[in-house]
C-alpha atoms as a PDB file:
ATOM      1  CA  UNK A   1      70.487 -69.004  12.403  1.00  0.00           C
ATOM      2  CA  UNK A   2      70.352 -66.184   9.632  1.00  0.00           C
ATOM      3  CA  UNK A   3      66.522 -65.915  10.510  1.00  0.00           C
ATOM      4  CA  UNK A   4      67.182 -65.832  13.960  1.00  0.00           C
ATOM      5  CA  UNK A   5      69.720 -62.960  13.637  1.00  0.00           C
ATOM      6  CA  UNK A   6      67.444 -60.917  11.372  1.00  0.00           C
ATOM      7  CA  UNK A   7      64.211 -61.411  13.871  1.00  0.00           C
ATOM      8  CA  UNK A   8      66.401 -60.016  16.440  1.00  0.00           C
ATOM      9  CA  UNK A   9      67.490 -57.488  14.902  1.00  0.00           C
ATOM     10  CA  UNK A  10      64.005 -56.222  13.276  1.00  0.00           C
ATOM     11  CA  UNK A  11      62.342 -56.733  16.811  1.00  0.00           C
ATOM     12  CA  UNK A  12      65.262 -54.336  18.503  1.00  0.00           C
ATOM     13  CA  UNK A  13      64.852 -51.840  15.441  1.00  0.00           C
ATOM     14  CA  UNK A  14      61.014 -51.434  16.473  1.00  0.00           C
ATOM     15  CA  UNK A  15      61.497 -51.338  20.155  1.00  0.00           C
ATOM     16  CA  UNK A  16      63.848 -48.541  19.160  1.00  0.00           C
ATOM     17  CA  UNK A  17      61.344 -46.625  16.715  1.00  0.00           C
ATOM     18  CA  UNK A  18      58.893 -47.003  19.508  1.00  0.00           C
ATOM     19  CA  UNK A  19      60.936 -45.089  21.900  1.00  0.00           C
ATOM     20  CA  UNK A  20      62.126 -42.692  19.696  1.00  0.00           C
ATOM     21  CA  UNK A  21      58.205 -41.843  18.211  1.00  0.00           C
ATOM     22  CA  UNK A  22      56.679 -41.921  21.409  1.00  0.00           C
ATOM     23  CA  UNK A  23      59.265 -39.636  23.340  1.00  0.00           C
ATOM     24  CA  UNK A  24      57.791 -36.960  20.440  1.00  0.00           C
ATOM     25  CA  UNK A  25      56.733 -33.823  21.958  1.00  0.00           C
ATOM     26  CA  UNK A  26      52.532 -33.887  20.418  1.00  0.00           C
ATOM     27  CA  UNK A  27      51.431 -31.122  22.354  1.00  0.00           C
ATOM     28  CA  UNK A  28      51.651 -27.444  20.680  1.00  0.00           C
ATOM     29  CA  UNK A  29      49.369 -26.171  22.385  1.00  0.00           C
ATOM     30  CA  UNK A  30      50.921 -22.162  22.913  1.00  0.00           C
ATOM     31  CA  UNK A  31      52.750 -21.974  26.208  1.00  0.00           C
ATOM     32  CA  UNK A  32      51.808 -18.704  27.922  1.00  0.00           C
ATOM     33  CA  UNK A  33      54.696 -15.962  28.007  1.00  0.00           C
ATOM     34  CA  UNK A  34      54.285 -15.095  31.339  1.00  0.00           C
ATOM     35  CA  UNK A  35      53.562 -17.417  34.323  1.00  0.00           C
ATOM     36  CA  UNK A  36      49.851 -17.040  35.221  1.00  0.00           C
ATOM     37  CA  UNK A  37      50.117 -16.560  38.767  1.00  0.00           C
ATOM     38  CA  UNK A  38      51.455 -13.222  40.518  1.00  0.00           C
ATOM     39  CA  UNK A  39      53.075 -13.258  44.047  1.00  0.00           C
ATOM     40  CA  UNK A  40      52.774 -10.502  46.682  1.00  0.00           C
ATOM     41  CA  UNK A  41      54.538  -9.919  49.874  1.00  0.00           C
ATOM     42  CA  UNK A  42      52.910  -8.026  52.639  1.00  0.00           C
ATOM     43  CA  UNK A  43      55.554  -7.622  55.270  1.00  0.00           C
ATOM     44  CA  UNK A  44      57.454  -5.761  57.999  1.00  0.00           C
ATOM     45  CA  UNK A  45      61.483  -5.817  58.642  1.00  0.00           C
ATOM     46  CA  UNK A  46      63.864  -4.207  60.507  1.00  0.00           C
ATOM     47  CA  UNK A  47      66.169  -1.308  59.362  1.00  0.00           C
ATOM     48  CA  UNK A  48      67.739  -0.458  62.728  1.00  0.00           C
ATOM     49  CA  UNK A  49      67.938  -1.298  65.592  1.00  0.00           C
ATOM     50  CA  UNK A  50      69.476  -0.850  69.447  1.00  0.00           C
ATOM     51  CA  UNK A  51      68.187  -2.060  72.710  1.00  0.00           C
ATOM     52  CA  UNK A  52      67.713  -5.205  74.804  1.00  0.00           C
ATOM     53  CA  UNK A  53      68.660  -8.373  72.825  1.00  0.00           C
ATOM     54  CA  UNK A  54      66.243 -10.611  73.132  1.00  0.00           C
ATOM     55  CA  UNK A  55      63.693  -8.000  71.527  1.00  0.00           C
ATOM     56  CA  UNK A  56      64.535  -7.987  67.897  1.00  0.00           C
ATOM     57  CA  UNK A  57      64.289 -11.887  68.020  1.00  0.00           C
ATOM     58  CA  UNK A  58      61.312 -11.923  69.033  1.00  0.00           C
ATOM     59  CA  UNK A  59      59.881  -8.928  67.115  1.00  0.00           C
ATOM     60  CA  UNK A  60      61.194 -10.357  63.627  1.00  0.00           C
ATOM     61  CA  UNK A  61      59.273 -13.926  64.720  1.00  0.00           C
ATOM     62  CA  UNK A  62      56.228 -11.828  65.288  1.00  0.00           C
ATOM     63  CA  UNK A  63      56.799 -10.505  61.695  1.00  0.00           C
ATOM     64  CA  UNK A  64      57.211 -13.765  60.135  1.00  0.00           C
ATOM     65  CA  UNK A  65      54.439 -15.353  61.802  1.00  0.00           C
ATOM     66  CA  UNK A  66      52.129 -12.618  60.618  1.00  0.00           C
ATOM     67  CA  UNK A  67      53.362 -11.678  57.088  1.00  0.00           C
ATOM     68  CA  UNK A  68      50.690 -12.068  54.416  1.00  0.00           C
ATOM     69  CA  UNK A  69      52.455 -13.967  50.804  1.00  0.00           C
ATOM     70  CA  UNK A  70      50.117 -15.436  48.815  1.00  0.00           C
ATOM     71  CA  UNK A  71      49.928 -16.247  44.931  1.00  0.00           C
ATOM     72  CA  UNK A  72      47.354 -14.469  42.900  1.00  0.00           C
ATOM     73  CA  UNK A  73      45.839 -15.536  39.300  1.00  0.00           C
ATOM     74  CA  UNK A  74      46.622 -12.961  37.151  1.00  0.00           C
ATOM     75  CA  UNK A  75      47.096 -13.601  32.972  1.00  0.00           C
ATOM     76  CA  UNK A  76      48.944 -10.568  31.438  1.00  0.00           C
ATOM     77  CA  UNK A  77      51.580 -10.008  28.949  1.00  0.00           C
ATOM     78  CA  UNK A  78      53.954  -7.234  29.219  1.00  0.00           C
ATOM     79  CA  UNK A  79      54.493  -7.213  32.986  1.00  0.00           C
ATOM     80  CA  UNK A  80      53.348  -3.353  33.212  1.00  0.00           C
ATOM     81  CA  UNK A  81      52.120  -2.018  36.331  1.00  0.00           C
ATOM     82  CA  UNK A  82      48.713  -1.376  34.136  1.00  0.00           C
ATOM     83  CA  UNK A  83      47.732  -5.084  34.244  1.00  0.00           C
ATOM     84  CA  UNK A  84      48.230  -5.702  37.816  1.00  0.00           C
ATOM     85  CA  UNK A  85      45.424  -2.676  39.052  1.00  0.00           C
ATOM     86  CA  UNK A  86      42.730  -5.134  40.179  1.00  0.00           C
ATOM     87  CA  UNK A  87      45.228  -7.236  41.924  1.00  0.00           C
ATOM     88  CA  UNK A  88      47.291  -4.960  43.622  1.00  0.00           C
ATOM     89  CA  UNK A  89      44.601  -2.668  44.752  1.00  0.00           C
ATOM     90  CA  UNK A  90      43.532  -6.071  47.301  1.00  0.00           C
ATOM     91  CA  UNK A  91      47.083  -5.696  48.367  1.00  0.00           C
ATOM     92  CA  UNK A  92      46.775  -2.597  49.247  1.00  0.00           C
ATOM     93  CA  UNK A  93      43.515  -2.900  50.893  1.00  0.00           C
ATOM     94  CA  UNK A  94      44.750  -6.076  52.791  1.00  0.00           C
ATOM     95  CA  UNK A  95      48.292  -4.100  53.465  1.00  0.00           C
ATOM     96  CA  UNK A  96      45.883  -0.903  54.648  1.00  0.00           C
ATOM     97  CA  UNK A  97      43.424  -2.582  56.575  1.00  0.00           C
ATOM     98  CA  UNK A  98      44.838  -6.120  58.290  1.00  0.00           C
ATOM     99  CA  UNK A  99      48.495  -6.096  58.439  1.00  0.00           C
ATOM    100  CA  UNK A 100      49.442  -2.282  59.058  1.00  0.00           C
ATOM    101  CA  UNK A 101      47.028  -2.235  62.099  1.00  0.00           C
ATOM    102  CA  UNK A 102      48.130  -5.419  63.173  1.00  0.00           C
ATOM    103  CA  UNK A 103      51.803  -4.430  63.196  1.00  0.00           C
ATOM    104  CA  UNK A 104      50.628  -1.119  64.847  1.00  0.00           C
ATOM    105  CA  UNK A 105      49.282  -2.441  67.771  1.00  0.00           C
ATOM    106  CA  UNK A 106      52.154  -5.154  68.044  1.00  0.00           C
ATOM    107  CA  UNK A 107      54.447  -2.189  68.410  1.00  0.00           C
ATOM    108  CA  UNK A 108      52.194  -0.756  71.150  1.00  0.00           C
ATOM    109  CA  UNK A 109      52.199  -3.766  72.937  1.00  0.00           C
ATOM    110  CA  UNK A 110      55.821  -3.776  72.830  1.00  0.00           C
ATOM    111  CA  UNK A 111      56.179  -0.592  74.196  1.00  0.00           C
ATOM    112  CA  UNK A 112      53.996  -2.151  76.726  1.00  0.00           C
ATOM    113  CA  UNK A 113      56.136  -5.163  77.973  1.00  0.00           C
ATOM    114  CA  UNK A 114      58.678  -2.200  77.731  1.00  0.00           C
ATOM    115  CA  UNK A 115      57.113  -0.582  80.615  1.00  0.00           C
ATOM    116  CA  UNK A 116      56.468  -3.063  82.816  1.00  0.00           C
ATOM    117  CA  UNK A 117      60.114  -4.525  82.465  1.00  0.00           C
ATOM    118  CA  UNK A 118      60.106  -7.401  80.714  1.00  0.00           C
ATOM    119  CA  UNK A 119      63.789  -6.836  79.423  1.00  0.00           C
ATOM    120  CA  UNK A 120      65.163  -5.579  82.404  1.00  0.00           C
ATOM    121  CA  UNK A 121      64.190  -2.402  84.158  1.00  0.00           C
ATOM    122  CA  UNK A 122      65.746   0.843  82.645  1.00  0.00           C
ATOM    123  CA  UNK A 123      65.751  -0.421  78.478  1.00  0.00           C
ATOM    124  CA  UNK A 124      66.269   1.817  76.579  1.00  0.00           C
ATOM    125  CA  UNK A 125      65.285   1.012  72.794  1.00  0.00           C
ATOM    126  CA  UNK A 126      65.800   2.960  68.969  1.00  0.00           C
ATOM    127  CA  UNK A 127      64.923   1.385  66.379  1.00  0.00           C
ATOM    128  CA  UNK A 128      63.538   1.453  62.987  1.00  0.00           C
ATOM    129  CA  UNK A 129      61.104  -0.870  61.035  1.00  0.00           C
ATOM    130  CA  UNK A 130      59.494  -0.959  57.558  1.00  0.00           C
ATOM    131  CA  UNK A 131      56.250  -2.340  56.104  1.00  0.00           C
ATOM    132  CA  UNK A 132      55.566  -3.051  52.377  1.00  0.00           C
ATOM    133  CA  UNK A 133      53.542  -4.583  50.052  1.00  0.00           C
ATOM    134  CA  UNK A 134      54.576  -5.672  47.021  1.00  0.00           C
ATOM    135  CA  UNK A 135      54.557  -7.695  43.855  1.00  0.00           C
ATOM    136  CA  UNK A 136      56.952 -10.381  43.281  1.00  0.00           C
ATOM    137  CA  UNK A 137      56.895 -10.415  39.310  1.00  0.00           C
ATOM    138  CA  UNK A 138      56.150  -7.147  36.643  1.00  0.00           C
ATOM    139  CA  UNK A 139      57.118  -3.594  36.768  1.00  0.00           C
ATOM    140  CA  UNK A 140      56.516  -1.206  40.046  1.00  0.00           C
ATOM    141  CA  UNK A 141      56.045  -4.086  42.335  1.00  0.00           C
ATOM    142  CA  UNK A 142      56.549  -1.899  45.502  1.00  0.00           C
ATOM    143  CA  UNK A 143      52.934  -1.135  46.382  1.00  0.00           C
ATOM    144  CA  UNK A 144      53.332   0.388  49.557  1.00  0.00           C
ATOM    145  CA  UNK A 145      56.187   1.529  52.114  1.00  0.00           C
ATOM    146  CA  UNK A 146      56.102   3.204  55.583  1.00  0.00           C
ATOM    147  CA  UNK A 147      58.745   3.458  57.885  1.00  0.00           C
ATOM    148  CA  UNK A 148      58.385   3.712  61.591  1.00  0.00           C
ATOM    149  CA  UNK A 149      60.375   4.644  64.492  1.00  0.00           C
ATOM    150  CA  UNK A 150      60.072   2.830  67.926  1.00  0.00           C
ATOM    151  CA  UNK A 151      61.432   4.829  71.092  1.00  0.00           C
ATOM    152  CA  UNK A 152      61.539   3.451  74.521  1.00  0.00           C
ATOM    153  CA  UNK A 153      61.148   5.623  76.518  1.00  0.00           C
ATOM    154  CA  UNK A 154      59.372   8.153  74.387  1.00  0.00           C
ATOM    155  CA  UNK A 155      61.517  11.570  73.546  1.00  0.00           C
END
Protein backbone atom coordinates (compact mmCIF):
# COMPACT_ATOMS: atom_id res chain seq x y z
CA UNK A 1 0.00 0.00 0.00
CA UNK A 2 3.14 2.23 0.90
CA UNK A 3 4.13 1.85 -2.89
CA UNK A 4 0.88 2.64 -3.96
CA UNK A 5 0.74 5.88 -1.89
CA UNK A 6 4.20 7.00 -3.02
CA UNK A 7 3.34 6.28 -6.98
CA UNK A 8 0.49 8.50 -6.42
CA UNK A 9 1.96 10.91 -5.01
CA UNK A 10 5.20 11.14 -7.42
CA UNK A 11 2.75 10.90 -10.49
CA UNK A 12 0.59 14.09 -8.99
CA UNK A 13 4.02 15.90 -8.16
CA UNK A 14 4.92 15.68 -12.05
CA UNK A 15 1.54 16.48 -13.38
CA UNK A 16 2.05 19.50 -11.14
CA UNK A 17 5.73 20.42 -12.37
CA UNK A 18 4.30 20.02 -15.80
CA UNK A 19 1.80 22.68 -15.35
CA UNK A 20 3.77 24.87 -13.51
CA UNK A 21 6.98 24.64 -16.33
CA UNK A 22 4.87 24.78 -19.17
CA UNK A 23 2.62 27.84 -18.06
CA UNK A 24 6.42 29.63 -18.25
CA UNK A 25 6.34 32.69 -20.22
CA UNK A 26 9.50 31.51 -23.16
CA UNK A 27 8.99 34.28 -25.33
CA UNK A 28 11.23 37.59 -24.73
CA UNK A 29 11.07 38.63 -27.66
CA UNK A 30 10.91 42.90 -26.98
CA UNK A 31 7.30 44.01 -26.96
CA UNK A 32 7.03 47.26 -28.93
CA UNK A 33 6.35 50.51 -26.74
CA UNK A 34 3.86 51.82 -28.76
CA UNK A 35 1.03 49.93 -30.57
CA UNK A 36 1.98 49.68 -34.28
CA UNK A 37 -1.09 50.79 -35.77
CA UNK A 38 -2.38 54.57 -35.78
CA UNK A 39 -6.15 55.46 -36.03
CA UNK A 40 -7.63 58.50 -37.83
CA UNK A 41 -11.02 59.95 -37.86
CA UNK A 42 -12.23 61.91 -40.79
CA UNK A 43 -15.57 63.28 -39.77
CA UNK A 44 -18.31 65.92 -39.60
CA UNK A 45 -20.65 66.80 -36.37
CA UNK A 46 -22.92 69.15 -35.34
CA UNK A 47 -22.24 72.23 -33.09
CA UNK A 48 -25.63 73.94 -33.40
CA UNK A 49 -28.40 73.64 -34.49
CA UNK A 50 -32.30 75.04 -35.02
CA UNK A 51 -34.85 74.15 -37.57
CA UNK A 52 -37.22 71.37 -38.64
CA UNK A 53 -36.69 68.18 -36.55
CA UNK A 54 -36.44 65.57 -38.57
CA UNK A 55 -33.30 67.30 -40.31
CA UNK A 56 -30.53 66.88 -37.86
CA UNK A 57 -31.47 63.09 -37.73
CA UNK A 58 -31.05 62.61 -40.81
CA UNK A 59 -28.03 64.88 -41.46
CA UNK A 60 -25.94 63.19 -38.51
CA UNK A 61 -26.91 59.54 -40.34
CA UNK A 62 -25.55 61.03 -43.49
CA UNK A 63 -22.38 61.83 -41.42
CA UNK A 64 -22.00 58.51 -39.99
CA UNK A 65 -22.61 56.68 -43.03
CA UNK A 66 -19.91 58.65 -44.78
CA UNK A 67 -17.17 59.22 -42.12
CA UNK A 68 -13.78 57.85 -43.16
CA UNK A 69 -11.89 55.78 -39.70
CA UNK A 70 -9.50 53.55 -40.65
CA UNK A 71 -6.26 52.08 -38.89
CA UNK A 72 -2.94 52.93 -40.37
CA UNK A 73 0.58 50.98 -39.87
CA UNK A 74 2.72 53.27 -38.44
CA UNK A 75 5.97 52.05 -35.98
CA UNK A 76 7.22 55.10 -33.95
CA UNK A 77 8.35 55.77 -30.53
CA UNK A 78 7.75 58.98 -28.87
CA UNK A 79 4.26 59.73 -30.18
CA UNK A 80 5.51 63.26 -31.70
CA UNK A 81 3.68 64.82 -34.39
CA UNK A 82 7.23 64.37 -36.39
CA UNK A 83 6.66 60.61 -36.91
CA UNK A 84 3.21 60.71 -38.11
CA UNK A 85 4.11 63.26 -41.46
CA UNK A 86 3.72 60.52 -44.10
CA UNK A 87 0.60 59.30 -42.52
CA UNK A 88 -1.22 62.20 -41.76
CA UNK A 89 -0.46 64.05 -44.88
CA UNK A 90 -3.02 60.97 -46.67
CA UNK A 91 -5.41 62.24 -44.11
CA UNK A 92 -5.28 65.31 -45.12
CA UNK A 93 -5.35 64.63 -48.72
CA UNK A 94 -8.31 62.14 -48.21
CA UNK A 95 -9.96 64.88 -45.63
CA UNK A 96 -9.15 67.67 -48.63
CA UNK A 97 -10.14 65.86 -51.52
CA UNK A 98 -13.11 63.03 -50.73
CA UNK A 99 -14.84 63.83 -47.60
CA UNK A 100 -14.86 67.80 -47.47
CA UNK A 101 -16.42 67.86 -51.02
CA UNK A 102 -18.61 65.20 -50.24
CA UNK A 103 -20.00 66.91 -47.14
CA UNK A 104 -20.11 70.14 -49.29
CA UNK A 105 -22.37 69.07 -51.72
CA UNK A 106 -24.52 67.09 -49.05
CA UNK A 107 -25.13 70.48 -47.53
CA UNK A 108 -26.16 71.86 -50.95
CA UNK A 109 -28.44 69.26 -51.48
CA UNK A 110 -29.94 69.97 -48.26
CA UNK A 111 -30.50 73.34 -48.92
CA UNK A 112 -32.11 71.81 -51.87
CA UNK A 113 -34.86 69.56 -50.27
CA UNK A 114 -35.05 72.90 -48.24
CA UNK A 115 -36.46 74.62 -51.15
CA UNK A 116 -38.68 72.46 -52.50
CA UNK A 117 -40.34 71.74 -48.99
CA UNK A 118 -39.52 68.67 -47.87
CA UNK A 119 -39.89 69.76 -44.09
CA UNK A 120 -42.76 71.75 -44.43
CA UNK A 121 -43.08 74.91 -46.45
CA UNK A 122 -41.66 78.10 -44.71
CA UNK A 123 -38.37 76.19 -42.60
CA UNK A 124 -36.41 78.14 -41.48
CA UNK A 125 -32.90 76.53 -40.46
CA UNK A 126 -29.35 77.87 -38.40
CA UNK A 127 -27.10 75.74 -37.78
CA UNK A 128 -23.55 74.96 -37.39
CA UNK A 129 -21.35 71.89 -38.35
CA UNK A 130 -17.66 70.89 -38.10
CA UNK A 131 -15.31 68.65 -40.11
CA UNK A 132 -11.96 67.21 -38.87
CA UNK A 133 -9.44 64.92 -39.37
CA UNK A 134 -7.54 63.58 -36.92
CA UNK A 135 -5.28 61.10 -35.23
CA UNK A 136 -6.49 58.90 -32.58
CA UNK A 137 -3.04 58.20 -30.75
CA UNK A 138 0.39 60.75 -30.47
CA UNK A 139 0.72 64.40 -30.06
CA UNK A 140 -1.27 67.12 -32.39
CA UNK A 141 -3.74 64.63 -33.58
CA UNK A 142 -6.17 67.37 -34.87
CA UNK A 143 -5.16 67.51 -38.53
CA UNK A 144 -7.71 69.59 -39.84
CA UNK A 145 -10.89 71.71 -38.68
CA UNK A 146 -13.45 73.88 -40.57
CA UNK A 147 -16.54 75.05 -39.38
CA UNK A 148 -19.53 75.84 -41.47
CA UNK A 149 -22.68 77.64 -41.20
CA UNK A 150 -25.96 76.40 -42.91
CA UNK A 151 -28.81 79.13 -43.43
CA UNK A 152 -32.16 78.40 -44.81
CA UNK A 153 -33.18 80.75 -46.33
CA UNK A 154 -29.94 82.47 -47.13
CA UNK A 155 -29.33 86.06 -45.22
Amino acid sequence: MKTFQKITMLFASLILAATSFSSCEWDNSPEPDHPLYVTYNITAGNIQFTGPELLLPEMLEWIKNNQIVYDKQVSYSTGDASEFTKTDSEAINRYEKEFLPKFQAYLDEVKSKLASGAYGDGAVVDATFYTTASRTQGQGGTLKYEEFKLLYPAQ
